[in-house]
Protein backbone atom coordinates (compact mmCIF):
# COMPACT_ATOMS: atom_id res chain seq x y z
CA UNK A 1 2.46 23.26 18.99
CA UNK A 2 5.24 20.50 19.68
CA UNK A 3 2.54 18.93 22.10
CA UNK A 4 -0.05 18.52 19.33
CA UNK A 5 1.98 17.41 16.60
CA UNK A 6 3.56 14.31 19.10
CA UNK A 7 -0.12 13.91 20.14
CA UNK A 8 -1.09 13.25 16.03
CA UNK A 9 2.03 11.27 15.89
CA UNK A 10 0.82 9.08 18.42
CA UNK A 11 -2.28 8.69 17.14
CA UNK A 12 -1.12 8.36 13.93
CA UNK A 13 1.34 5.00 15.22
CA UNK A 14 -2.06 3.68 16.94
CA UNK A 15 -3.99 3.61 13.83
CA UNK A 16 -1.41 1.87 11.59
CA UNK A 17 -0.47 -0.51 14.76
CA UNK A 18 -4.14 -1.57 14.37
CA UNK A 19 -4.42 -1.71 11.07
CA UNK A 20 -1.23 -4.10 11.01
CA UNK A 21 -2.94 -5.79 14.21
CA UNK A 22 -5.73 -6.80 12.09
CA UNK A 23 -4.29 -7.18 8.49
CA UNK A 24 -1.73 -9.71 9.55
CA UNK A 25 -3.85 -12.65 10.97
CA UNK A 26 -5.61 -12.33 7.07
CA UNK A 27 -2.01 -12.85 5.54
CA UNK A 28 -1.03 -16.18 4.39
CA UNK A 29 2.30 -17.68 5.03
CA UNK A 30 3.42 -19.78 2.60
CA UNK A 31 5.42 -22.60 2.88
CA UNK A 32 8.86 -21.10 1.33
CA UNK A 33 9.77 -22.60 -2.09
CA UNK A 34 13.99 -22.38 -2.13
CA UNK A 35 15.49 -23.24 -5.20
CA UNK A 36 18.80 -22.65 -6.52
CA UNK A 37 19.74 -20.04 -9.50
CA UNK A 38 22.46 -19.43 -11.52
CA UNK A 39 24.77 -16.63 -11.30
CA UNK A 40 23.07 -14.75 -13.93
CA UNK A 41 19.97 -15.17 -12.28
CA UNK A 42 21.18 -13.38 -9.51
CA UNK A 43 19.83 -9.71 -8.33
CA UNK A 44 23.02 -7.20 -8.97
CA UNK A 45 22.45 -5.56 -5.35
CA UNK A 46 23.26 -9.23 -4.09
CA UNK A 47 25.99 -9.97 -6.66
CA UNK A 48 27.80 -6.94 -5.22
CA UNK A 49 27.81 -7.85 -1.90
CA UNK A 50 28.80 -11.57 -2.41
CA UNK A 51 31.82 -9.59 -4.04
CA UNK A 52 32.18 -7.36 -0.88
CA UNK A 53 31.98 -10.04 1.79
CA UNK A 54 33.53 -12.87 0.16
CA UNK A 55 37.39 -11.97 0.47
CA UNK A 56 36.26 -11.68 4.71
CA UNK A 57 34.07 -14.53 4.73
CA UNK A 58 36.96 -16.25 2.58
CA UNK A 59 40.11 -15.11 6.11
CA UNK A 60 37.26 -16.59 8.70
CA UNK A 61 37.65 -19.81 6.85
CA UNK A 62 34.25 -19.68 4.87
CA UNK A 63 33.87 -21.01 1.21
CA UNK A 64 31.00 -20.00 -1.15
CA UNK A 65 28.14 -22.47 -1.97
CA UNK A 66 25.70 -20.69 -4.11
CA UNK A 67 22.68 -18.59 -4.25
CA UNK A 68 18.74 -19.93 -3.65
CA UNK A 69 15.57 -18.07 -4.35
CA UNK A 70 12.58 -17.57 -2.13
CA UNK A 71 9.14 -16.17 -2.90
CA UNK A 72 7.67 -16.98 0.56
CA UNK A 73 5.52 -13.71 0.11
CA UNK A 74 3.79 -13.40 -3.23
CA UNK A 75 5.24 -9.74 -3.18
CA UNK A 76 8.28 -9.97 -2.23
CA UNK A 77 11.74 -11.42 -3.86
CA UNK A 78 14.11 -13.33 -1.35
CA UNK A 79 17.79 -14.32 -2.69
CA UNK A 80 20.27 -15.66 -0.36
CA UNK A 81 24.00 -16.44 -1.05
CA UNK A 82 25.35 -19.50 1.21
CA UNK A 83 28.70 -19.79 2.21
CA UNK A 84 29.15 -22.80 4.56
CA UNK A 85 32.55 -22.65 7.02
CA UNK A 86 35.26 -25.18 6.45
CA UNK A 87 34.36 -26.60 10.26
CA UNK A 88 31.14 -27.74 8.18
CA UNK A 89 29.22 -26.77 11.68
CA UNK A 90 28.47 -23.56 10.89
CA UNK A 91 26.99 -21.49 7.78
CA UNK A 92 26.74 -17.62 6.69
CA UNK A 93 23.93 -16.51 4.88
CA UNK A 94 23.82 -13.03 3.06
CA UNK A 95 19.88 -12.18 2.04
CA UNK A 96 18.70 -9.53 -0.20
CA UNK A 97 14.74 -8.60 -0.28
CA UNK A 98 13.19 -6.43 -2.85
CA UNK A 99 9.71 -5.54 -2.71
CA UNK A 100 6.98 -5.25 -5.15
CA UNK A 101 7.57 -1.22 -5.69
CA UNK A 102 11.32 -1.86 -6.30
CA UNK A 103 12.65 -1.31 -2.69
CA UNK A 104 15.20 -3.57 -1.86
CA UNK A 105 17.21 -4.33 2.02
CA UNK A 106 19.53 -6.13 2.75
CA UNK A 107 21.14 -8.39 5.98
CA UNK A 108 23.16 -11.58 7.15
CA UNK A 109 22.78 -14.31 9.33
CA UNK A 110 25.02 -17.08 11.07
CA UNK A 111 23.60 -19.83 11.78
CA UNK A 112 24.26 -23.65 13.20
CA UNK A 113 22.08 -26.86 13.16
CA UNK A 114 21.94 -28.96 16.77
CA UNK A 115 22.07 -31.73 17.94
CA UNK A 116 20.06 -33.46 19.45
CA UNK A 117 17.56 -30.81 18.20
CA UNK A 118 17.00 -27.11 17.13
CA UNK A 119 19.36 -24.48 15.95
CA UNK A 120 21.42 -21.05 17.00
CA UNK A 121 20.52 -18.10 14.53
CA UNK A 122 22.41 -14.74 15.11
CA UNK A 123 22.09 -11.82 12.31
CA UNK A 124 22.14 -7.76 11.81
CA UNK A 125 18.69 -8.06 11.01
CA UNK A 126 16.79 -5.04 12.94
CA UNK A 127 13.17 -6.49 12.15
CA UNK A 128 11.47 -7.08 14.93
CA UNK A 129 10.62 -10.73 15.32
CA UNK A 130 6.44 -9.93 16.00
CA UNK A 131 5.63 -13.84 17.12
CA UNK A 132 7.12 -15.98 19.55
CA UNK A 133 10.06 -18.60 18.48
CA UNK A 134 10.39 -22.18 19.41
CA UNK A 135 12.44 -22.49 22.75
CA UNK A 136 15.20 -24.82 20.31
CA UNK A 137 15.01 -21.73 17.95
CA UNK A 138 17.99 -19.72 19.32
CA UNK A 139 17.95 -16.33 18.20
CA UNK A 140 20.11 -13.95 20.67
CA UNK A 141 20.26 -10.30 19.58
CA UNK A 142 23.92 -9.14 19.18
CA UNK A 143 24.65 -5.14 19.57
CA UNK A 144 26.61 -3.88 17.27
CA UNK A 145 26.15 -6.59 14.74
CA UNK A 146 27.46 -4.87 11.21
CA UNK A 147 31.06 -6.24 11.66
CA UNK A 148 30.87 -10.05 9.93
CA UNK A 149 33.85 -11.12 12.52
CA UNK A 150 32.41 -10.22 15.98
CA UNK A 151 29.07 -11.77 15.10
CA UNK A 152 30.84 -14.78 14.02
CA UNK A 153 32.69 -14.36 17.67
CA UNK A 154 30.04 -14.15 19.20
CA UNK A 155 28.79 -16.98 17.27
CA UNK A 156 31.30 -19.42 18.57
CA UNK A 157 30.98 -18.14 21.92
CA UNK A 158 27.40 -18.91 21.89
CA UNK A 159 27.64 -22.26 20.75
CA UNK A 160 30.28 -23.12 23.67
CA UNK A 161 27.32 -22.11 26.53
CA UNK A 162 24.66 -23.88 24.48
CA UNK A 163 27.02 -27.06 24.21
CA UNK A 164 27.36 -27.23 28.23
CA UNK A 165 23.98 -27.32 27.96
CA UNK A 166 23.92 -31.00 25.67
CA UNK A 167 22.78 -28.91 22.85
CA UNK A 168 26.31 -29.71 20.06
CA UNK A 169 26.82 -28.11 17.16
CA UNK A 170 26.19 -30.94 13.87
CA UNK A 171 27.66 -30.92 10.64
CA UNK A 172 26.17 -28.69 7.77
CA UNK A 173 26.89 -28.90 4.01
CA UNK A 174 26.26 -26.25 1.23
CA UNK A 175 24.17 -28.88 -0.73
CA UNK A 176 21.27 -29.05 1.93
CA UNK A 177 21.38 -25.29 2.74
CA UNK A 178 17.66 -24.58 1.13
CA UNK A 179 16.15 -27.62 2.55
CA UNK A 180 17.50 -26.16 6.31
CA UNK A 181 15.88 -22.96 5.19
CA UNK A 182 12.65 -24.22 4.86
CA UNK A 183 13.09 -26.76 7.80
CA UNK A 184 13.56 -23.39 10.34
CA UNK A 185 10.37 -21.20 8.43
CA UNK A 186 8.05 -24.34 8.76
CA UNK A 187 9.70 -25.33 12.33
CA UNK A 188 8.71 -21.34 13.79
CA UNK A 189 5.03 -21.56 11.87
CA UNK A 190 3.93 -25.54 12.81
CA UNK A 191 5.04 -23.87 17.00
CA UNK A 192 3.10 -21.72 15.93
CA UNK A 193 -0.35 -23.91 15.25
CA UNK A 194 0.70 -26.25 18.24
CA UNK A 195 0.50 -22.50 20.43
CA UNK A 196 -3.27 -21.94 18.74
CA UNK A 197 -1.94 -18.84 17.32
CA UNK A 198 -1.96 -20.53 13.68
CA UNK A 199 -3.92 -22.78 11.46
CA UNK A 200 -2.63 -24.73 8.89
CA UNK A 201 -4.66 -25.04 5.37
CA UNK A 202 -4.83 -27.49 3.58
CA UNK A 203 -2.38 -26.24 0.97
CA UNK A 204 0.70 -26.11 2.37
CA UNK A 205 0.08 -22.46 3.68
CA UNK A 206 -0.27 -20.82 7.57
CA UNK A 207 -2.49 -18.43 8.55
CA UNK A 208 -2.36 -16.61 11.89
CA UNK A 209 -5.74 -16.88 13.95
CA UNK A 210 -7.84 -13.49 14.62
CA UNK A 211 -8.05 -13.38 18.12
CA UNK A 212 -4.74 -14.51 19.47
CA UNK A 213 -3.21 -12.99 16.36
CA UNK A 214 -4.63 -10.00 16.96
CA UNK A 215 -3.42 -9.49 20.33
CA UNK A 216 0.21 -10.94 19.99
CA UNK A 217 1.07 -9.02 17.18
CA UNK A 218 -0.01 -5.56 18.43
CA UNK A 219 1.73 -6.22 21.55
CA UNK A 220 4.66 -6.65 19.96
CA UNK A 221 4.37 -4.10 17.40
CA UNK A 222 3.94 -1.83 20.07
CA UNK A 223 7.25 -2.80 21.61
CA UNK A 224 9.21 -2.15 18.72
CA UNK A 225 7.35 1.12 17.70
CA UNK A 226 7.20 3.14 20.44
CA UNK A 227 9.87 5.40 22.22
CA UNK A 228 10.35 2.43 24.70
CA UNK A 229 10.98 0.14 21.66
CA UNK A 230 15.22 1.36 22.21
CA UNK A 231 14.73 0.56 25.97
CA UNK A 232 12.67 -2.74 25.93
CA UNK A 233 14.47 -4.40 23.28
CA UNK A 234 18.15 -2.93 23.84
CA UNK A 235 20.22 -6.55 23.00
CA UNK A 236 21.28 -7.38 26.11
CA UNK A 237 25.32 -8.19 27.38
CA UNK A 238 27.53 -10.98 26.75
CA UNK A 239 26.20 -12.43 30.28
CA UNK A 240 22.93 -11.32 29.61
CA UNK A 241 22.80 -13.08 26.56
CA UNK A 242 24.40 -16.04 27.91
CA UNK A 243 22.14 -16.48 30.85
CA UNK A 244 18.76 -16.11 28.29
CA UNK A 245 20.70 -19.29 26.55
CA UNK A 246 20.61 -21.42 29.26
CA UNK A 247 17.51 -20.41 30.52
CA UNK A 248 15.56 -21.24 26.77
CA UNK A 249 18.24 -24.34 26.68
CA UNK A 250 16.24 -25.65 29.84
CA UNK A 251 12.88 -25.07 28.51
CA UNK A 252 14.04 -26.82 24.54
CA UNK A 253 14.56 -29.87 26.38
CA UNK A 254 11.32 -29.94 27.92
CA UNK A 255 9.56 -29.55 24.49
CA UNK A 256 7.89 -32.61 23.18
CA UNK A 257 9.50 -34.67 20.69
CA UNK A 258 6.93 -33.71 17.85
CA UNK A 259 7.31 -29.81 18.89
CA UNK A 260 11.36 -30.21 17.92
CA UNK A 261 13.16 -28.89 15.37
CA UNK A 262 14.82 -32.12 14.11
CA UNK A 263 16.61 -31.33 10.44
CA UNK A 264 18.05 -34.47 8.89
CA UNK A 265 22.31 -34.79 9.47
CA UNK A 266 24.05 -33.80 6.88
């Protein structure tokens, strides 16, 4: 009996893995739309955490810069509070997403602009990241990553192997924090097109390709689904995750100039 119901739970995961195989190259990406609200325009789940995390944020030297909407999926609400750390080189942001039926998540990310190009992302995010990123798109995965202070640790540390590799940490400020949003969503979706595994329509949206799509995302899927999911995508050591740096560090400064992720310096 415990044989046949893993055997219809397997089949079951198959037949949504396909379905999501071939629903997502029909989804459209759009272009995210950030723009700033007022307090009182501001979910309550998110208002309580900004109250939460702000007297930690505040000891690690981090000030508050205000909150920005995103409706980058026509179903789903995106609100992100910005705090921006007195170094000016690096930036916390706290999301909260609530879908359609009410459901709403939340996570944080830490994140630093580069120079001469691309940017270091780490967050407690455990969505599976089901395309490839840009080689200057630096997203390690951090174990462990509830606690706000080791991630920003970690953080730092990251930044020192990345700047040994000529890749420097450039100044941020809270005023251009949407317009870096949308520089890193359309920087991952235009590598995207350049790969063939996107097309980009005429208004301002991205739509993944059917076969390539198709193929990529199922692959991953599959990764992060099944009982090897824990194994394949365990987030790897301190060294481990220093030595992927380097290694992505060498291939960002092959890219081609027009393939960069070059935000404005702020």
């Amino acid at each position: 009996m415990e044989n046949m119901g893993m055997d219809v739970l397997v089949c079951l995961m198959v037949l949504a893995l396909i379905s999501l195989a071939f629903m997502t190259p029909r989804k459209k990406h759009l272009v995210p739309e950030i723009a700033p609200l007022e307090i009182d325009q501001v979910l309550k789940g998110l208002r309580k955490k900004i109250t939460k995390q702000a007297p930690e944020l505040e000891e690690l030297g981090f000030r508050y810069c205000g909150v920005y909407e995103s409706r980058a999926q026509r179903k789903t609400l995106e609100q992100v509070a910005v705090f921006v750390h007195s170094s000016r080189e690096v930036e916390f942001r706290l999301w909260l997403v609530r879908t359609s039926i009410g459901f709403e998540s939340d996570y944080f990310e830490i994140g630093s602009c580069l120079a001469p190009h691309g940017a270091l992302v780490m967050g407690n995010s455990n969505q599976p990241e089901l395309s490839a990123a840009p080689p200057d798109l630096f997203l390690p995965l951090m174990p462990g990553g509830k606690s706000i202070k080791k991630l920003y640790q970690a953080h730092l540390e990251h930044l020192g192997v990345l700047s040994k590799e000529g890749f420097e940490a450039r100044p941020v400020s809270g005023e251009d924090a949407a317009q870096r949003m949308i520089n890193r969503v359309t920087h991952g979706f235009e590598y995207q097109v350049k790969r063939g595994a996107m097309t980009r329509r005429e208004d301002g949206s991205y739509r993944q390709r059917l076969s390539l799509g198709i193929i990529l995302t199922l692959t991953r899927a599959l990764i992060a689904a099944t009982p090897f999911g824990f194994v394949l995508m365990k987030a790897p050591s301190p060294a481990g995750r220093a030595h992927a740096l380097r290694k992505s560090a060498r291939i960002a400064k092959q890219m081609p100039p027009d393939w960069r992720l070059n935000p404005e310096r702020v």
